[in-house]
N, C-alpha and C. Protein backbone atom coordinates (compact mmCIF):
# COMPACT_ATOMS: atom_id res chain seq x y z
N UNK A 1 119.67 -87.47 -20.23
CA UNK A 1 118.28 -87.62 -19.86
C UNK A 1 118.19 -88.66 -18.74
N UNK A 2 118.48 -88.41 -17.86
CA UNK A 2 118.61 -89.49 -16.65
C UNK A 2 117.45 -88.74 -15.46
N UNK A 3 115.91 -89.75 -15.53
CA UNK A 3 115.72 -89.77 -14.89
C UNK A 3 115.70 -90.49 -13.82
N UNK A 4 114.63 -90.20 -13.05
CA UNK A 4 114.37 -91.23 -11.57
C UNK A 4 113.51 -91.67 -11.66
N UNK A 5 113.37 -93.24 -11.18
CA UNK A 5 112.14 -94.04 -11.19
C UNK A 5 111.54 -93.39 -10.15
N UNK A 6 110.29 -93.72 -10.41
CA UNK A 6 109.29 -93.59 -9.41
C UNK A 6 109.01 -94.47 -8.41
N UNK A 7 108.26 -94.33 -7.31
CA UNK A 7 108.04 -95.18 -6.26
C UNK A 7 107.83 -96.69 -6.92
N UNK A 8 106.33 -96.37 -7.55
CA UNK A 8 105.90 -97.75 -8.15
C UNK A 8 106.84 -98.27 -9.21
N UNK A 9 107.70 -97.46 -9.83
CA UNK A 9 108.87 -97.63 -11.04
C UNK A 9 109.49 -99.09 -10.26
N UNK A 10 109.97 -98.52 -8.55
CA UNK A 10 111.36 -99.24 -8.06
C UNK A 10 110.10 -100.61 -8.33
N UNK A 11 109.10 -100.29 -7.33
CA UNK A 11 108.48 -101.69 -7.41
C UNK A 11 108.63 -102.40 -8.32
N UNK A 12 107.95 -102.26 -9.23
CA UNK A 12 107.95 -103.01 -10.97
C UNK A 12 109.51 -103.60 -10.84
N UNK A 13 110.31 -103.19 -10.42
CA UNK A 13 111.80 -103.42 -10.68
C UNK A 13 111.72 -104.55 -10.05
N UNK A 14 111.57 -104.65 -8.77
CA UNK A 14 111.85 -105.67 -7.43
C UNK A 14 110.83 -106.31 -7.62
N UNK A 15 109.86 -106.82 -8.44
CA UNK A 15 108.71 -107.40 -8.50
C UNK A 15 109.68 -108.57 -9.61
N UNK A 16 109.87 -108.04 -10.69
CA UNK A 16 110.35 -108.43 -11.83
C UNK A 16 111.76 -108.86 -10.97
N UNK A 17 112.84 -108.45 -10.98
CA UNK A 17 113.69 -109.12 -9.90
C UNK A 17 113.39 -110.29 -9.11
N UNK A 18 112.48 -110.16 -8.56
CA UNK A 18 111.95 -111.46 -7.83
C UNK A 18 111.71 -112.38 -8.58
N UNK A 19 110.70 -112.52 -9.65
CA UNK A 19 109.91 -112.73 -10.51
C UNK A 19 111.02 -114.23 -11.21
N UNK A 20 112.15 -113.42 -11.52
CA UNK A 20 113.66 -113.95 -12.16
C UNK A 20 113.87 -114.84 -11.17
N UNK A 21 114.21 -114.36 -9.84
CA UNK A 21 115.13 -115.27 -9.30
C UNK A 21 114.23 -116.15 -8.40
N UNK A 22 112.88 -116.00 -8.68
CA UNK A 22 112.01 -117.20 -8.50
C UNK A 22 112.19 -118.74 -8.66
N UNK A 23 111.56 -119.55 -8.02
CA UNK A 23 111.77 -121.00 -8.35
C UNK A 23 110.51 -121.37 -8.23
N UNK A 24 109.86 -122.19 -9.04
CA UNK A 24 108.50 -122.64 -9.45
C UNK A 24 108.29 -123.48 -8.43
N UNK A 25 108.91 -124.58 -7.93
CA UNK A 25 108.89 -125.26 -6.82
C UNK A 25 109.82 -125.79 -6.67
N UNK A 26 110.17 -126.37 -5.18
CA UNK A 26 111.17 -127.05 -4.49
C UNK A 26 111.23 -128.20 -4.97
N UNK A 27 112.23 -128.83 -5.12
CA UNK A 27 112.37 -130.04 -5.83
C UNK A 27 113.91 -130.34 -7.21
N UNK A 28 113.84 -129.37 -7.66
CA UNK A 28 114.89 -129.79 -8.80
C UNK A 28 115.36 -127.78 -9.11
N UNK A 29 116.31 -127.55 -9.89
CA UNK A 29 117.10 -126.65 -10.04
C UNK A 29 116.08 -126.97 -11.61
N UNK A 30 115.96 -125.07 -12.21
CA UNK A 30 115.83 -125.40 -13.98
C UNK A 30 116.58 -126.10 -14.70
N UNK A 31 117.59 -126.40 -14.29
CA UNK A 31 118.87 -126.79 -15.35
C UNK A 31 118.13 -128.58 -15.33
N UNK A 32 117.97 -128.79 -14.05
CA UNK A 32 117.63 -130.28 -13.92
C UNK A 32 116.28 -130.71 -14.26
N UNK A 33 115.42 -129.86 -14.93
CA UNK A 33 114.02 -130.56 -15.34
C UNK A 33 114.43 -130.76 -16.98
N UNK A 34 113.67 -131.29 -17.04
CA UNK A 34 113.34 -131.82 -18.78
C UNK A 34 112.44 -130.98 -19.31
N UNK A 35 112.85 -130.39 -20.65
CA UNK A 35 111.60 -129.27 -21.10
C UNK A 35 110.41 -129.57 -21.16
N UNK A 36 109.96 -131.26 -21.39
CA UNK A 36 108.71 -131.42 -21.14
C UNK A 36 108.10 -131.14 -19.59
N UNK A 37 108.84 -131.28 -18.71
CA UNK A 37 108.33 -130.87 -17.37
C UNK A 37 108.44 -129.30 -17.25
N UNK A 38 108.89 -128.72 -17.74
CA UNK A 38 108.98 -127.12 -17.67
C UNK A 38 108.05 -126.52 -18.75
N UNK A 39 107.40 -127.27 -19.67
CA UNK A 39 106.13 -126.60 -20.39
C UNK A 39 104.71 -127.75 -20.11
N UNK A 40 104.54 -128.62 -19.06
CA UNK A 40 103.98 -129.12 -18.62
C UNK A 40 103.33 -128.37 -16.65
N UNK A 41 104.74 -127.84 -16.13
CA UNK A 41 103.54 -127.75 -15.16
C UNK A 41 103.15 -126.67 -14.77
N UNK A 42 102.44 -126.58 -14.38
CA UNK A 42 101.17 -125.53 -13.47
C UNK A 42 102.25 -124.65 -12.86
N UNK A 43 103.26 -124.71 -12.40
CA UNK A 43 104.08 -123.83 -11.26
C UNK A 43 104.99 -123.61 -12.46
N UNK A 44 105.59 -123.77 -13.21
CA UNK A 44 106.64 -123.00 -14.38
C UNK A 44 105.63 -122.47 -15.27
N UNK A 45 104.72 -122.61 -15.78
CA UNK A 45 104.00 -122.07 -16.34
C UNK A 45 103.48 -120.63 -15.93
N UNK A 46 102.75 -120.46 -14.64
CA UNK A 46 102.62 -119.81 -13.90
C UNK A 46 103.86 -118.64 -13.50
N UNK A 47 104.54 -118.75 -13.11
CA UNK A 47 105.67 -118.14 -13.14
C UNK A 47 106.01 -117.47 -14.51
N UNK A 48 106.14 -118.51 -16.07
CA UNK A 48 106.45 -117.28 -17.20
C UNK A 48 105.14 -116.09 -17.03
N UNK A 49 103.72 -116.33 -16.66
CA UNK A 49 102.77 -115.84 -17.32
C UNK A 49 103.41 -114.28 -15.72
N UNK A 50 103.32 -114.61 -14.77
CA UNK A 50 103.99 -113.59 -13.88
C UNK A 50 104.69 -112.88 -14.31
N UNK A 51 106.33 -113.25 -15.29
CA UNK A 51 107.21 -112.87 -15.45
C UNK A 51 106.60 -112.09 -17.18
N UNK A 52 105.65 -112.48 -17.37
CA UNK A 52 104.98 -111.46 -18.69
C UNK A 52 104.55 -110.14 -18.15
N UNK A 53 103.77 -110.10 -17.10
CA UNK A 53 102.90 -108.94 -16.52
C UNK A 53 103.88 -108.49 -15.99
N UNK A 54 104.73 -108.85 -15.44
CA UNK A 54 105.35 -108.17 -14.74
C UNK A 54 106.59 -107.08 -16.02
N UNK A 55 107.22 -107.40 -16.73
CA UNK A 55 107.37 -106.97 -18.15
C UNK A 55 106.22 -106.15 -18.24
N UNK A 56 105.32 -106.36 -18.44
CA UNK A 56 104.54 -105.14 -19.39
C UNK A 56 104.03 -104.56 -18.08
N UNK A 57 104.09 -104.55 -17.05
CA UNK A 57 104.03 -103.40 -16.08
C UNK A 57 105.41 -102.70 -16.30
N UNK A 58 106.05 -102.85 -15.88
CA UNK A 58 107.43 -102.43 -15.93
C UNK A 58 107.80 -101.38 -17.20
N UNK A 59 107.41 -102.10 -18.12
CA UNK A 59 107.88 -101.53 -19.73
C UNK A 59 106.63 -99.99 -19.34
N UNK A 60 105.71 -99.82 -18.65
CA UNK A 60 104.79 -98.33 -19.06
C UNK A 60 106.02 -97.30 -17.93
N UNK A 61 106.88 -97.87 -17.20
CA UNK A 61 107.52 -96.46 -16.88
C UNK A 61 109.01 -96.36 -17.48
N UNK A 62 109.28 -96.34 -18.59
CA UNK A 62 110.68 -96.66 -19.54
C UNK A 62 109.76 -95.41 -20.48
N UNK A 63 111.14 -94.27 -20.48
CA UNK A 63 109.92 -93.20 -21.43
C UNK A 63 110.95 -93.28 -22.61
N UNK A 64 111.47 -94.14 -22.69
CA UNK A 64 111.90 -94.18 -24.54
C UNK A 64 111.74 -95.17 -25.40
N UNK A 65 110.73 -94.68 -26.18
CA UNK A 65 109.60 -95.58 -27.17
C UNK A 65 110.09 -97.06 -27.58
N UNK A 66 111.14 -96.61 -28.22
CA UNK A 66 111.26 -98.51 -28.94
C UNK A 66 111.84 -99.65 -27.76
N UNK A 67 112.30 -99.09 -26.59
CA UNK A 67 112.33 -100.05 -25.67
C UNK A 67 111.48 -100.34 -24.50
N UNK A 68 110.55 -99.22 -24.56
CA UNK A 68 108.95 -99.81 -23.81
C UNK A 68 108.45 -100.57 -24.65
N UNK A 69 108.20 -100.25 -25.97
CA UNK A 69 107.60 -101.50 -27.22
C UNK A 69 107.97 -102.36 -27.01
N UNK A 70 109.41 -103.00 -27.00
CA UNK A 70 109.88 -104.09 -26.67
C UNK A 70 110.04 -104.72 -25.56
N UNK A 71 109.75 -104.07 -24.00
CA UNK A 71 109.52 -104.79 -22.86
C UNK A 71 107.84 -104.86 -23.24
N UNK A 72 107.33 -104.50 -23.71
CA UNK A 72 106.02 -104.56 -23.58
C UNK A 72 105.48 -105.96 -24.71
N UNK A 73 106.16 -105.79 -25.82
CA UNK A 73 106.09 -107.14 -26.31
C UNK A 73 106.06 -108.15 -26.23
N UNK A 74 107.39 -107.98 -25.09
CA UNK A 74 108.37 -109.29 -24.75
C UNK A 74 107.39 -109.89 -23.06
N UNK A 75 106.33 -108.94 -22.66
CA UNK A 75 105.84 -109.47 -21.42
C UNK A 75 104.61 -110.01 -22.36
N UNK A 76 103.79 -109.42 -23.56
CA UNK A 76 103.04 -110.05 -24.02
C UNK A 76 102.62 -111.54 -24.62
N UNK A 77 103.79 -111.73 -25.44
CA UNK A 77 104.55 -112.98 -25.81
C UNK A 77 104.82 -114.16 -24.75
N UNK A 78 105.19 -114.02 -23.61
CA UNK A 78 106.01 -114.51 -22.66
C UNK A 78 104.19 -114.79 -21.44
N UNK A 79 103.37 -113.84 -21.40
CA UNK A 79 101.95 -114.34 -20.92
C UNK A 79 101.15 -114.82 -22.04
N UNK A 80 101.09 -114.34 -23.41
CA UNK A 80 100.28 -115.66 -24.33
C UNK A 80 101.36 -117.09 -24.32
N UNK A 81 102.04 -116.53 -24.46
CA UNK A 81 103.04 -118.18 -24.59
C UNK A 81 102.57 -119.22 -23.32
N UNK A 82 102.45 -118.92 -22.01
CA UNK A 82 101.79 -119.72 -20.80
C UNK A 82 100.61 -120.11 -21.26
N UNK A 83 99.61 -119.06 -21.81
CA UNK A 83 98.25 -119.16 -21.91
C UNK A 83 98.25 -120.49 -22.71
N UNK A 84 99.07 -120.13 -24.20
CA UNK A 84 98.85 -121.11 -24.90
C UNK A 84 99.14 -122.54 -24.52
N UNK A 85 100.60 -122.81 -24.12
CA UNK A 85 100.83 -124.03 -23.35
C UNK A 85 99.59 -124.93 -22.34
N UNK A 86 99.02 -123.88 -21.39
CA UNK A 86 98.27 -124.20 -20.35
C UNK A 86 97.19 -124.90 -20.95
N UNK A 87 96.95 -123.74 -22.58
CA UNK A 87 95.72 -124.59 -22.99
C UNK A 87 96.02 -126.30 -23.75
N UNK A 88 96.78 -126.30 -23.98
CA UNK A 88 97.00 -127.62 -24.71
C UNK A 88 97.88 -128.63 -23.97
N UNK A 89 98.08 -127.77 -22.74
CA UNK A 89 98.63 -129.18 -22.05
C UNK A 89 97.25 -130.09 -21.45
N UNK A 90 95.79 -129.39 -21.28
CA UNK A 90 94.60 -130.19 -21.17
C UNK A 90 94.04 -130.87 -21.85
């Protein structure tokens, strides 16, 4: 069963690709922040809640069920998880 992505398929791909090899801002490597600075700011935060949508875009062109469920989960989780942070880091 091998299909072909679709136009917007590749997108979602290279969106999410990007998305990954993103850097929240110039300044320090992930390895070098402290988790309180990586669930504290505005630009890593921002970036998981990206890297959620971008997941649950992605996960509607995957046509076999339990692993669209699970990209689709895993982008849901991954944009409430920002939401929530964002809210209680105020």
């Amino acid at each position: 069963m091998n299909q072909r992505l679709s136009r917007l398929g590749w997108s979602v791909v290279c969106s999410l690709a990007a998305v990954a090899s993103a850097s929240a801002h110039p300044g320090h490597a992930l390895q070098d922040a402290s988790v309180m600075h990586l669930l504290t700011s505005a630009d890593h935060l921002a970036l998981l809640a990206l890297a959620g949508v971008a997941l649950w875009f992605g996960a509607r062109h995957v046509a076999a069920r339990w692993p669209r469920l699970a990209l689709q989960g895993l982008g849901v989780i991954a944009l409430l998880a920002a939401a929530i942070v964002w809210g209680l880091r105020g």
